[in-house]
N, C-alpha and C. Protein backbone atom coordinates (compact mmCIF):
# COMPACT_ATOMS: atom_id res chain seq x y z
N UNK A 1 92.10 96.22 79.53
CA UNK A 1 93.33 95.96 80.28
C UNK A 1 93.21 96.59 81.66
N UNK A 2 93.46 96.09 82.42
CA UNK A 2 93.40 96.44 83.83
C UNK A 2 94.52 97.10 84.47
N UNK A 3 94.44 97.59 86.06
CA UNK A 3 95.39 98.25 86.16
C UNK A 3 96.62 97.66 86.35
N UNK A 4 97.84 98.16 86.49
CA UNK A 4 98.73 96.99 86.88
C UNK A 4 99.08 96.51 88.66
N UNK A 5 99.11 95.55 88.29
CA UNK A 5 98.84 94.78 89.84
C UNK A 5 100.04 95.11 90.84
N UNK A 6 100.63 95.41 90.40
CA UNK A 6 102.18 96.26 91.51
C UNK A 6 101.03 97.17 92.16
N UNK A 7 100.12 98.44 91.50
CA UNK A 7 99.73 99.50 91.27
C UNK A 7 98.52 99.10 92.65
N UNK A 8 97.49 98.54 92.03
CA UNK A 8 96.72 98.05 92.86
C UNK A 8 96.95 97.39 94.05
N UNK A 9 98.14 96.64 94.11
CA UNK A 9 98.60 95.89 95.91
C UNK A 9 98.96 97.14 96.38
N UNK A 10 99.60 97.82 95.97
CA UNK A 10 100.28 99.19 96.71
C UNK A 10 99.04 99.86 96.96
N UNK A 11 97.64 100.35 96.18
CA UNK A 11 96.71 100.54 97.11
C UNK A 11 96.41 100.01 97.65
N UNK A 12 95.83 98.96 97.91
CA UNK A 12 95.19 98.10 99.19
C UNK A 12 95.99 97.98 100.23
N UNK A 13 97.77 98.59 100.32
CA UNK A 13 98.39 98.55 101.40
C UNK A 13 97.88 99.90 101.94
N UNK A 14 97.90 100.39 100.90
CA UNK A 14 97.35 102.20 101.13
C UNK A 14 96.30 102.35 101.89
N UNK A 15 95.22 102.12 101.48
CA UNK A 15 93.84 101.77 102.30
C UNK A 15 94.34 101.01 103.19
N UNK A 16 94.59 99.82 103.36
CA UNK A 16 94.84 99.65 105.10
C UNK A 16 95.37 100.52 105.99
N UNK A 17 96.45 100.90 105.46
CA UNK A 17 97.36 101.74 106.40
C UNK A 17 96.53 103.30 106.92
N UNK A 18 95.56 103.46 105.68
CA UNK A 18 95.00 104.90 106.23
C UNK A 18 93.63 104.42 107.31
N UNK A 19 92.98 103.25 107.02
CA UNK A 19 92.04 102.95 108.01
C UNK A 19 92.87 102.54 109.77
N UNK A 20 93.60 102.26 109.62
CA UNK A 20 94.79 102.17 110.56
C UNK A 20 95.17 103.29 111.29
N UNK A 21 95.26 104.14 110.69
CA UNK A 21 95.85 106.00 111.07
C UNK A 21 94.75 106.51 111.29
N UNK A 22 93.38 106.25 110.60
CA UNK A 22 92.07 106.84 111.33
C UNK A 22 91.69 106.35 112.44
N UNK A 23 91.80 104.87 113.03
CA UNK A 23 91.28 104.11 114.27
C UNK A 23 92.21 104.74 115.20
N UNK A 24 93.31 105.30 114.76
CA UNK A 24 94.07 106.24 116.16
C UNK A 24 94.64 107.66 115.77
N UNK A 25 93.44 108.14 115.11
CA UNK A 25 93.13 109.89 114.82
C UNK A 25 94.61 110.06 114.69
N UNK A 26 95.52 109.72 113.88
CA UNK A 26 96.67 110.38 113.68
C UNK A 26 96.96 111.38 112.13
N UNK A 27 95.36 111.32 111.57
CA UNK A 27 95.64 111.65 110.06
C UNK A 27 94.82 112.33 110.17
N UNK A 28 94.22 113.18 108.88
CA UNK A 28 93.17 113.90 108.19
C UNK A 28 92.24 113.10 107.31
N UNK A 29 93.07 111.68 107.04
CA UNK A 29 92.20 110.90 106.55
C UNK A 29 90.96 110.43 106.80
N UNK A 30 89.93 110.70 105.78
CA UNK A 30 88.30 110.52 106.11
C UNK A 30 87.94 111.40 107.44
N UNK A 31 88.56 112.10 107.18
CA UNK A 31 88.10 113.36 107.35
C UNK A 31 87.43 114.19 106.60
N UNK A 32 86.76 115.01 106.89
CA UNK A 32 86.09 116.35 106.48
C UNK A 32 87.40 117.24 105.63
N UNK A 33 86.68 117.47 104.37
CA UNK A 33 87.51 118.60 103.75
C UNK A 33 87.84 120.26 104.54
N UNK A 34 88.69 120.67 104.95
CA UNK A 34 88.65 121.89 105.68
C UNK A 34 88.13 123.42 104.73
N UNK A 35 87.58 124.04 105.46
CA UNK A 35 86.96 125.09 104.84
C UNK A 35 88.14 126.15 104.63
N UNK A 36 88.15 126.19 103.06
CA UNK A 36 89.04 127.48 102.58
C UNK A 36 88.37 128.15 101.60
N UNK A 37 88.57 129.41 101.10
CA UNK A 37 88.05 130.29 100.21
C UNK A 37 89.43 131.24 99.42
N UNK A 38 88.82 131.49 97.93
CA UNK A 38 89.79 132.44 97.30
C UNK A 38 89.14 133.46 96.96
N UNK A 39 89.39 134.59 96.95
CA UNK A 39 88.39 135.90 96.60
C UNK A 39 87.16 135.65 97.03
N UNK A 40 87.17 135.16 98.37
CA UNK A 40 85.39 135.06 98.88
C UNK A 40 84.72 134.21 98.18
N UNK A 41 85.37 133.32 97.12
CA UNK A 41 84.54 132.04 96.45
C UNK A 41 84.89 131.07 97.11
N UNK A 42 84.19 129.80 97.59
CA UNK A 42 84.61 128.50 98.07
C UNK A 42 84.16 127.39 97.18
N UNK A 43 85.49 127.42 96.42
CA UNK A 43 85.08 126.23 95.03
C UNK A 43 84.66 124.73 95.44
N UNK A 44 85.05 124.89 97.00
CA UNK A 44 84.47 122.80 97.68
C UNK A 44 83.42 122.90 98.11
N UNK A 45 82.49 124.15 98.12
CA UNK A 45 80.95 124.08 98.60
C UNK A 45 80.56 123.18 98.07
N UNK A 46 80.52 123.29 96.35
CA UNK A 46 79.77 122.63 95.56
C UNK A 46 80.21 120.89 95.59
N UNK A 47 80.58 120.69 96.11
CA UNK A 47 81.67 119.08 95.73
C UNK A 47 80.93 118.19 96.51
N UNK A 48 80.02 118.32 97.11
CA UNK A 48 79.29 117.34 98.31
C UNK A 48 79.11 116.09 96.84
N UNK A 49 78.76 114.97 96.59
CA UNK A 49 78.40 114.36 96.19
C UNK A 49 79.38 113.96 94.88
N UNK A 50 80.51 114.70 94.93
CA UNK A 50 81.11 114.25 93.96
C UNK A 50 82.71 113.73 94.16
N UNK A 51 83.28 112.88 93.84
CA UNK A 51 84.80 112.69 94.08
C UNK A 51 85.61 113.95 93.87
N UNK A 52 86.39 114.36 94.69
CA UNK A 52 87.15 115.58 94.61
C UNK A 52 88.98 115.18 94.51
N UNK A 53 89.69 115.86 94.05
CA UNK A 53 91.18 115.43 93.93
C UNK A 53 92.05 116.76 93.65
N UNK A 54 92.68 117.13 94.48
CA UNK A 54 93.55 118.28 94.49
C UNK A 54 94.82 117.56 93.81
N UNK A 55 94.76 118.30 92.71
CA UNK A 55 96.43 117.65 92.49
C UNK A 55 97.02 118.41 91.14
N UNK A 56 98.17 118.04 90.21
CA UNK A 56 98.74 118.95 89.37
C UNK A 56 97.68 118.33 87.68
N UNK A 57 97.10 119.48 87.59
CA UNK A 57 95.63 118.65 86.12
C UNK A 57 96.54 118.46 84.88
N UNK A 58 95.92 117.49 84.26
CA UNK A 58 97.08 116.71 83.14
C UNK A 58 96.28 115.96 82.59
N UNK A 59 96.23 114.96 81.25
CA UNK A 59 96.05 113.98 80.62
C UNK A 59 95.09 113.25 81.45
N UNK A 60 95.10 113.16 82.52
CA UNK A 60 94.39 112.22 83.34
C UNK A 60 92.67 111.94 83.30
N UNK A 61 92.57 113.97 82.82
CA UNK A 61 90.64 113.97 82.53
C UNK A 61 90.29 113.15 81.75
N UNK A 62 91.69 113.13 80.75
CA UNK A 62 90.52 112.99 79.17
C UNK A 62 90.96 111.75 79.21
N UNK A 63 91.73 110.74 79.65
CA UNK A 63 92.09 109.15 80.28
C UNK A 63 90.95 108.80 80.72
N UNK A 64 90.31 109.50 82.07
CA UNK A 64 89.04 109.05 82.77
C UNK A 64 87.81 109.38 81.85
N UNK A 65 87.35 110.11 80.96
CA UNK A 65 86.44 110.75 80.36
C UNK A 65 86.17 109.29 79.14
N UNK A 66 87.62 108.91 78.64
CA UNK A 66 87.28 107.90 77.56
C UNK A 66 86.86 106.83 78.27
N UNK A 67 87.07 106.52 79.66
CA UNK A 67 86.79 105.45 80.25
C UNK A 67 85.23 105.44 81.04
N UNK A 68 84.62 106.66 80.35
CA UNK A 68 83.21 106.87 80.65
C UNK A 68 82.75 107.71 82.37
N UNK A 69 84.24 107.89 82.66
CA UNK A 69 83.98 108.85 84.09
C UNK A 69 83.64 110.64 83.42
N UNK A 70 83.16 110.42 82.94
CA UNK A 70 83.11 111.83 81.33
C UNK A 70 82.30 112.92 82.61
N UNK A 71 81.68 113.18 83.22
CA UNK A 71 80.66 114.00 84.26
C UNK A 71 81.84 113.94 85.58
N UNK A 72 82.69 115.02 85.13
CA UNK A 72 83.88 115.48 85.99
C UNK A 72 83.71 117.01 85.56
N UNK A 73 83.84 117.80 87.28
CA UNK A 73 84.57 118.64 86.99
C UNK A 73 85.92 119.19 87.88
N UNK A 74 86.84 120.20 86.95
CA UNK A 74 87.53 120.22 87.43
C UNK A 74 88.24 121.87 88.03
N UNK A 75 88.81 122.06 88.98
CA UNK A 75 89.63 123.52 88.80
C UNK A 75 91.18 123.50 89.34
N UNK A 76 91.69 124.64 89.06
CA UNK A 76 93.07 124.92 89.70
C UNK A 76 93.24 125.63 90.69
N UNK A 77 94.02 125.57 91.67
CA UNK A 77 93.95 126.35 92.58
C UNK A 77 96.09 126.81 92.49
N UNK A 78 96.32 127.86 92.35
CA UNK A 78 97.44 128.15 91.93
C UNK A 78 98.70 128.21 93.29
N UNK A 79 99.93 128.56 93.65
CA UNK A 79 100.39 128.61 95.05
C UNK A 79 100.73 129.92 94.60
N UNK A 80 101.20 130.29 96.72
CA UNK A 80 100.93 131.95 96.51
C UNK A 80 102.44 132.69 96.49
N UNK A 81 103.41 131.16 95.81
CA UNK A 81 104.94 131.74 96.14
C UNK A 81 105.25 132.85 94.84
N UNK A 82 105.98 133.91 95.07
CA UNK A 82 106.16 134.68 93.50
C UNK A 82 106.40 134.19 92.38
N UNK A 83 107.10 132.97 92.69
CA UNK A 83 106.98 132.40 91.09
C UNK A 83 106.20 132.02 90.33
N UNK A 84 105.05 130.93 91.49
CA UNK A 84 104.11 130.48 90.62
C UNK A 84 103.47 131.78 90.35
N UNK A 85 102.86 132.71 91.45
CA UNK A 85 102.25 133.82 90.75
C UNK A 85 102.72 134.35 89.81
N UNK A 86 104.01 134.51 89.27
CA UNK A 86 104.21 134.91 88.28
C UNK A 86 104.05 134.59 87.27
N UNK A 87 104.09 133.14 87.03
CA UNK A 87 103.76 132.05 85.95
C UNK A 87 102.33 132.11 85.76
N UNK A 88 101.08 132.91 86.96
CA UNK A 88 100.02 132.35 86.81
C UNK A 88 99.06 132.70 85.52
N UNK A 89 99.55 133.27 84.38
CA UNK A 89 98.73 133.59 82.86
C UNK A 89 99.45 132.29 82.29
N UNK A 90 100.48 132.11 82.33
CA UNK A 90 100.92 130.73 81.58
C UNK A 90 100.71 129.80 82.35
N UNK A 91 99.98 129.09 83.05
CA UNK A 91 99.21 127.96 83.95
C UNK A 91 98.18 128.61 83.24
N UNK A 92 97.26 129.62 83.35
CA UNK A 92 96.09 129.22 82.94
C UNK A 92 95.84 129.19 81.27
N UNK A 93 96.93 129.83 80.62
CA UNK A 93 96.87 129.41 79.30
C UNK A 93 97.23 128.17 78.65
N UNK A 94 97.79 127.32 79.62
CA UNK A 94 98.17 125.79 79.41
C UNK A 94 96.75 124.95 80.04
N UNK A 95 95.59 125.59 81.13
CA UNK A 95 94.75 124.88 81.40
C UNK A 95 93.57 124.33 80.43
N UNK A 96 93.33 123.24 80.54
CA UNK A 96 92.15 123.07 79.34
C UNK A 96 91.33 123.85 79.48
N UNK A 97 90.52 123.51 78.19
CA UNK A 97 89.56 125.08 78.00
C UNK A 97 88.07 124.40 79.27
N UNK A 98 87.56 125.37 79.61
CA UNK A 98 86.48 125.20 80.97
C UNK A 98 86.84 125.02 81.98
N UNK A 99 87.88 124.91 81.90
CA UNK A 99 88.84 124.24 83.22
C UNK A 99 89.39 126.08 84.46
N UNK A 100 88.59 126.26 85.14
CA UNK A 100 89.18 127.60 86.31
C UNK A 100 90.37 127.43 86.57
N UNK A 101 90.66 128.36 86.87
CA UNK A 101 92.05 128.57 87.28
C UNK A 101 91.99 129.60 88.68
N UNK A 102 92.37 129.70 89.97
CA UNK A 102 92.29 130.51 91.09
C UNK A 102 93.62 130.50 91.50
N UNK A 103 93.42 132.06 91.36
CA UNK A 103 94.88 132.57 92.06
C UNK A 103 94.85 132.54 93.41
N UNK A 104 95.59 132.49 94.46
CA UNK A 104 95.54 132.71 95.44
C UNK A 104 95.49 134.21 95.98
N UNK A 105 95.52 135.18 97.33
CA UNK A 105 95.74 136.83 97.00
C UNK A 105 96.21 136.51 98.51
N UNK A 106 97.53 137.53 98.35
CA UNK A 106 98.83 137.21 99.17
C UNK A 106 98.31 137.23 100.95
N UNK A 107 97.21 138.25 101.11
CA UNK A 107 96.85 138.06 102.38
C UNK A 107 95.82 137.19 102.68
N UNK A 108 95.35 136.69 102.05
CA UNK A 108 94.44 135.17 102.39
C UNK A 108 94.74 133.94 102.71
N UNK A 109 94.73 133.48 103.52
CA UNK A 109 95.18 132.25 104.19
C UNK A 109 96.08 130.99 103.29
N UNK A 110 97.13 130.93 103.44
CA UNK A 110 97.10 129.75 102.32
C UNK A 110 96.33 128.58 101.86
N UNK A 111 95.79 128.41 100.76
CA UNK A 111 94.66 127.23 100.94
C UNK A 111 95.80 125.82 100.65
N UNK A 112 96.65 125.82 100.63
CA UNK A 112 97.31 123.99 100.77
C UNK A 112 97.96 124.24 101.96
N UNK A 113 98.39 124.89 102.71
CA UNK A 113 98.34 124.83 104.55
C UNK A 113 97.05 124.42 105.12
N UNK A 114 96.20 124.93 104.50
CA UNK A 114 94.69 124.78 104.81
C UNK A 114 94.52 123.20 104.95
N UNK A 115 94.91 122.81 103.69
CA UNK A 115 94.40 121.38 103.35
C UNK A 115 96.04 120.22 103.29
N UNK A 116 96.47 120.59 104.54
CA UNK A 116 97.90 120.31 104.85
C UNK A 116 98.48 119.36 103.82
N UNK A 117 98.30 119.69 102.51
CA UNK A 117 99.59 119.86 101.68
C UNK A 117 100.72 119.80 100.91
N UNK A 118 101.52 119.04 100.62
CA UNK A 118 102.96 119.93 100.18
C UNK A 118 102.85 119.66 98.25
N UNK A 119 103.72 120.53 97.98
CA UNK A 119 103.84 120.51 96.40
C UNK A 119 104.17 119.50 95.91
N UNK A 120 103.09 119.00 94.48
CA UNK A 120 103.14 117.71 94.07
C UNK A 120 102.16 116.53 94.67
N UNK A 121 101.83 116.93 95.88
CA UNK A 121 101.01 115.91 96.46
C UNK A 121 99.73 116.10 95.51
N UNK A 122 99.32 114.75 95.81
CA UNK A 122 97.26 114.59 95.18
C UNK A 122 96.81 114.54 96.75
N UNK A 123 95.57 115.00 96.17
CA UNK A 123 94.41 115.21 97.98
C UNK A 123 92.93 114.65 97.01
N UNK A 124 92.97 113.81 97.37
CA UNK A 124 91.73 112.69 96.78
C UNK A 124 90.36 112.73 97.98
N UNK A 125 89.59 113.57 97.23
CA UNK A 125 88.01 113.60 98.88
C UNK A 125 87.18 112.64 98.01
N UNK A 126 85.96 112.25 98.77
CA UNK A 126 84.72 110.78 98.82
C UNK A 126 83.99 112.28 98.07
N UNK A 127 82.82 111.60 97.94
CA UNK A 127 81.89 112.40 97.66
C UNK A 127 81.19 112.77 98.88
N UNK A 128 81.39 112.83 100.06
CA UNK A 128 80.63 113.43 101.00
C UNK A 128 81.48 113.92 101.86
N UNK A 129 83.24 114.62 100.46
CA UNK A 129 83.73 115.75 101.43
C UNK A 129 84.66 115.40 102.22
N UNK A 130 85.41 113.72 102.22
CA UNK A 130 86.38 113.36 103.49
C UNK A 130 87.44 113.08 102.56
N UNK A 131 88.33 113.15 102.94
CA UNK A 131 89.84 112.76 102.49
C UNK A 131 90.18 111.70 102.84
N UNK A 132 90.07 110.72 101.16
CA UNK A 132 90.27 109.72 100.90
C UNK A 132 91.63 108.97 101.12
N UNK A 133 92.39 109.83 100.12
CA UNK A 133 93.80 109.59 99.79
C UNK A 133 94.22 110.86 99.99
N UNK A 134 95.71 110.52 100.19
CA UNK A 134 96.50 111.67 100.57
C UNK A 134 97.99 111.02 99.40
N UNK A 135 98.25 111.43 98.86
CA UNK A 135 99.43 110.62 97.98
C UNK A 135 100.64 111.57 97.44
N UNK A 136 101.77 111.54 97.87
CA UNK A 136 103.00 112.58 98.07
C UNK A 136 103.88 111.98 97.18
N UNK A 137 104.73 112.17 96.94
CA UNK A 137 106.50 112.57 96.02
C UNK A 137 106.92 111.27 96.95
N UNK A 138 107.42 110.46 96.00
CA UNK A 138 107.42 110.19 94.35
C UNK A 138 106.31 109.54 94.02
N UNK A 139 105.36 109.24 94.84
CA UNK A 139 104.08 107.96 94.28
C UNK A 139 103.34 108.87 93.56
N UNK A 140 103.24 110.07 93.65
CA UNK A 140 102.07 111.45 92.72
C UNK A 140 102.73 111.09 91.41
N UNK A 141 103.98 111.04 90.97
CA UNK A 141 104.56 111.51 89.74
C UNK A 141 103.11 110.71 89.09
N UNK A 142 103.13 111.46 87.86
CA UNK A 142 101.76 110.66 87.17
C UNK A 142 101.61 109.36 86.23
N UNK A 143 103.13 109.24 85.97
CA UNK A 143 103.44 108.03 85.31
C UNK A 143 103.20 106.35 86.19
N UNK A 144 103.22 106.88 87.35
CA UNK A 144 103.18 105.38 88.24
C UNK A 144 101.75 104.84 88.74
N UNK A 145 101.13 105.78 87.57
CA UNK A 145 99.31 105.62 88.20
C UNK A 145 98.77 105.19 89.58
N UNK A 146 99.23 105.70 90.46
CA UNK A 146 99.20 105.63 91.94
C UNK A 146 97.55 106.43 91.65
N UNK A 147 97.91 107.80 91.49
CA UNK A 147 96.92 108.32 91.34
C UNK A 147 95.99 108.51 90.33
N UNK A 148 95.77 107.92 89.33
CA UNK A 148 94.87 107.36 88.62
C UNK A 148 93.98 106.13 89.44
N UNK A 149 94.92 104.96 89.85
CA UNK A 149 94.07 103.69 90.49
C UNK A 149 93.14 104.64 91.86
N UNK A 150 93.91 105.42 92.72
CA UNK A 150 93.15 106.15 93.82
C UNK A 150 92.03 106.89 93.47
N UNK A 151 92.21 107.51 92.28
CA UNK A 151 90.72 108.29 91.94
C UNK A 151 90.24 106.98 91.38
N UNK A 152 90.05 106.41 90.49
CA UNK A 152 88.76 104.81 90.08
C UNK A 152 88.18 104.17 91.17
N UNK A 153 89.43 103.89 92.54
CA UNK A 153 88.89 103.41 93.51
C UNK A 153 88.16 104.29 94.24
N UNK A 154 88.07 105.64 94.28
CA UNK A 154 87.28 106.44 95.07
C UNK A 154 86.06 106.76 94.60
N UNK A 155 86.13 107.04 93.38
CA UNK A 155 84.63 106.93 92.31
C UNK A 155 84.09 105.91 92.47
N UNK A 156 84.83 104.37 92.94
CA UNK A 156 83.66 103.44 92.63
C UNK A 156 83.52 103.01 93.95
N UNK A 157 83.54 102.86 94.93
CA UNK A 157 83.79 102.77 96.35
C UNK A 157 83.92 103.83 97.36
N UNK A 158 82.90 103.55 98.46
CA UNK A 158 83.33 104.30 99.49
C UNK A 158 84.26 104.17 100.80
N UNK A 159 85.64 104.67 100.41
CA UNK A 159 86.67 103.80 100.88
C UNK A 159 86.28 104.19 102.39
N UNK A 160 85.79 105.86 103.02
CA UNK A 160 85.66 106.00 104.06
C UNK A 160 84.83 105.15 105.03
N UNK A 161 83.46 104.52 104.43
CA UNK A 161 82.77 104.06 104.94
C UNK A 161 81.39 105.03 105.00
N UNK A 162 80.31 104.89 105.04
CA UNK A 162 78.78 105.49 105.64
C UNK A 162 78.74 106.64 104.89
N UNK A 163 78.80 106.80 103.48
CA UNK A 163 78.62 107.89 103.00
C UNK A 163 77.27 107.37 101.73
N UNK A 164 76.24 108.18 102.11
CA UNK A 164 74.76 107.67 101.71
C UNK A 164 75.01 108.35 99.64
N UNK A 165 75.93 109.15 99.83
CA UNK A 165 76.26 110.14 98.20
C UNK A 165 76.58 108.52 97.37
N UNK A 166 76.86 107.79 97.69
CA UNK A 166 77.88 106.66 96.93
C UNK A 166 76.44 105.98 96.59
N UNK A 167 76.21 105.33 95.60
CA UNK A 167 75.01 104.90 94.49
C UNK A 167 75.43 103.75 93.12
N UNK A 168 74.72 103.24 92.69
CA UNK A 168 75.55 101.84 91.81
C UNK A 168 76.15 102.47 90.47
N UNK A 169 75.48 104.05 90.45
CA UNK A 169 75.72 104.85 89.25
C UNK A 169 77.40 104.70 88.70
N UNK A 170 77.95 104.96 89.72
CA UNK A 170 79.54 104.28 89.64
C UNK A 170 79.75 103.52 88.80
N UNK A 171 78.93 102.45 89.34
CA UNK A 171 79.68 101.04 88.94
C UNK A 171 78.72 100.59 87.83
N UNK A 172 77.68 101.21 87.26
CA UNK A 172 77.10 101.16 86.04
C UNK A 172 78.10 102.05 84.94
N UNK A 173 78.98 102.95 85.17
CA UNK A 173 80.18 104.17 84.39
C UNK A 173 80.89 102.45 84.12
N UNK A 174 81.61 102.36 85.36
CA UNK A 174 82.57 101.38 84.93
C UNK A 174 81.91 100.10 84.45
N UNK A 175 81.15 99.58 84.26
CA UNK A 175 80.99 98.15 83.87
C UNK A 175 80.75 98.83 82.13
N UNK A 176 79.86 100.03 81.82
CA UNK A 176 79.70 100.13 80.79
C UNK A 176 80.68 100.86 79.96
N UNK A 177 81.70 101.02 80.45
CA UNK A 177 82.67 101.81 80.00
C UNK A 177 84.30 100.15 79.17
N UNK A 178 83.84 98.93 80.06
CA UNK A 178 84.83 97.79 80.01
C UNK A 178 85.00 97.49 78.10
N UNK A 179 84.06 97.89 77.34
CA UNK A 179 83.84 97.85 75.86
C UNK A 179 85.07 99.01 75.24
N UNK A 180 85.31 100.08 76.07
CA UNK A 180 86.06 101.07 75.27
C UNK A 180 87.50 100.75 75.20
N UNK A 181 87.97 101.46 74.02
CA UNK A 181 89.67 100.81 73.28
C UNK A 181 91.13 101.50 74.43
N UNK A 182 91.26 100.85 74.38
CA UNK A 182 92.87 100.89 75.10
C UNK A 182 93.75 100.65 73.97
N UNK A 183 94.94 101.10 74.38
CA UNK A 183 96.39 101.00 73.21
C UNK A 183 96.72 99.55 73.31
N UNK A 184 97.12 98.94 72.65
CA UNK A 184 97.79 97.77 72.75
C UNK A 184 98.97 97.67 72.96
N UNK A 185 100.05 96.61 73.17
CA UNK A 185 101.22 96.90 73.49
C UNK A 185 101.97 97.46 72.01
N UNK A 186 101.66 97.54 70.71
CA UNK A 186 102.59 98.45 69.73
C UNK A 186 101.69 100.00 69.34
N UNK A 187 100.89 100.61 70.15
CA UNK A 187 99.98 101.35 69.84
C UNK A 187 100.45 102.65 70.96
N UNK A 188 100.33 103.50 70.37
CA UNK A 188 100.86 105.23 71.42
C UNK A 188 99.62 105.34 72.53
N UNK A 189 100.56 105.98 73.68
CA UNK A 189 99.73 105.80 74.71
C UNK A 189 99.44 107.58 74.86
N UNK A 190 98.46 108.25 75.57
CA UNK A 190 98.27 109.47 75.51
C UNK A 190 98.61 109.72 77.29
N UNK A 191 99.50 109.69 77.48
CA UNK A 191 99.47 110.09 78.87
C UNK A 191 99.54 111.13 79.47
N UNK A 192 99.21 111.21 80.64
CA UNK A 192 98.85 113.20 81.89
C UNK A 192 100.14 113.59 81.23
N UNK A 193 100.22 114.80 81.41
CA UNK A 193 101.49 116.28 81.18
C UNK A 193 100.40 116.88 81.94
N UNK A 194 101.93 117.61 83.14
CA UNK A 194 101.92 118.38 84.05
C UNK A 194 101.30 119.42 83.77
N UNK A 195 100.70 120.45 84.29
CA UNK A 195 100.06 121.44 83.99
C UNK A 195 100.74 122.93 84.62
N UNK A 196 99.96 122.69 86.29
CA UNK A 196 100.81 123.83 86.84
C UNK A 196 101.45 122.93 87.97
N UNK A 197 101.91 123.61 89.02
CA UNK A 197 102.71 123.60 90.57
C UNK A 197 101.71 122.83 91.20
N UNK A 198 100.44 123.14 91.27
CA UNK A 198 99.37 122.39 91.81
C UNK A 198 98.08 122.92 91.43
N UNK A 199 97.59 122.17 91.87
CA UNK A 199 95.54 122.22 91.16
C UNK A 199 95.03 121.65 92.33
N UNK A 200 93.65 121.91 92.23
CA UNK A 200 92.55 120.98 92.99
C UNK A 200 91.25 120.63 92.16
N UNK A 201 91.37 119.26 91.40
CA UNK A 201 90.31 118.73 90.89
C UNK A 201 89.00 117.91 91.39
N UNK A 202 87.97 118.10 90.38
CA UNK A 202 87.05 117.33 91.01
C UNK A 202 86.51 115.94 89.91
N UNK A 203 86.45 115.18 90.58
CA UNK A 203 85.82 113.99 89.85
C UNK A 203 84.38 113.72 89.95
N UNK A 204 83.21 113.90 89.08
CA UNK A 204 81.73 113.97 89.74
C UNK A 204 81.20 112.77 89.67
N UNK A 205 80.45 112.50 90.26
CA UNK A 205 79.34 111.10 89.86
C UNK A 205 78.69 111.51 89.29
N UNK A 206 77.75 111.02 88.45
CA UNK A 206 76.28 110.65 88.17
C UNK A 206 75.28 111.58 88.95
N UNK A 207 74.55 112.72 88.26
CA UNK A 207 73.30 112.80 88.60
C UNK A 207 74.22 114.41 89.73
């Protein structure tokens, strides 16, 4: 079953509109990921070559994982307001197991100012590090698979353009993945639940 086609026209308006906002530098889009660090670790060093997605982690891995995108990884990156810090042992005891969790530490730069941001948004990077999608309140909620179709299309396509990381490995996941079971319309669906305030995930390719 495919995605639903409301879902998909609304990206392809998406992608136009951001190649549009890049031809007159008004965005961050396909852009370069900006350099931030937490306790002197920089968890996006490692991400060159792989789809990256900042957003709240949920149901969505193990959605993409059955659909053979299974060579993901992922982490959290927590906010540095007192609440969430306060919440931050119950965020990481709700995170799947392997799954990091990073606190922020109150005098370190904010890292979602960094990566301009706001709560609830997804931040979708290419594999060579540029910001794909940018997707905000209400299109994030996770039920409207906005951001589900944006990460498939970023794994299998290089929406930015000239990025040499992008390989058919993709599109060998998805063609061989078209055999695996989906719910039918009287069959339970397993869908994302929220996790924390925000995260920053990664989606990997192949190899």
């Amino acid at each position: 079953m495919g995605l639903p086609a409301l879902a998909v026209a609304t990206l392809l308006g998406l992608v136009a509109a951001t190649l549009a906002e890049v031809a007159e530098n008004r965005t961050r889009l396909c852009q370069p990921a900006p350099q931030w660090e937490i306790n002197g670790t920089a968890p996006m060093t490692g991400a060159l070559g792989r789809v990256t997605f900042c957003l709240n982690l949920g149901g969505l891995r193990e959605k993409l994982a059955q659909d053979g995108l299974a060579d993901i990884s992922y982490m959290i990156v927590n906010e540095k307001a007192p609440l969430s810090r306060a919440m931050f042992w119950e965020l990481k005891r709700r995170a799947p197991e392997g799954v990091p969790v990073y606190q922020q530490e109150i005098l370190e730069p904010d890292v979602w100012q960094i990566l301009d941001g706001d709560k609830d948004d997804f931040l979708i990077y290419d594999r060579c590090g540029r910001l794909a999608f940018h997707i905000p309140l209400p299109y994030s909620f996770l039920h409207f698979r906005y951001v589900e179709s944006a990460v498939r299309v970023t794994y299998a396509k290089d929406v930015c353009g000239n990025c040499s990381l992008y390989s058919n490995s993709s599109l060998e996941v998805r063609s061989s993945s078209r055999g695996s079971h989906r719910p039918g319309p009287g069959e339970p669906s397993h869908g994302p639940q929220r996790v924390g305030e925000r995260g920053c995930d990664g989606a990997a390719g192949e190899g």
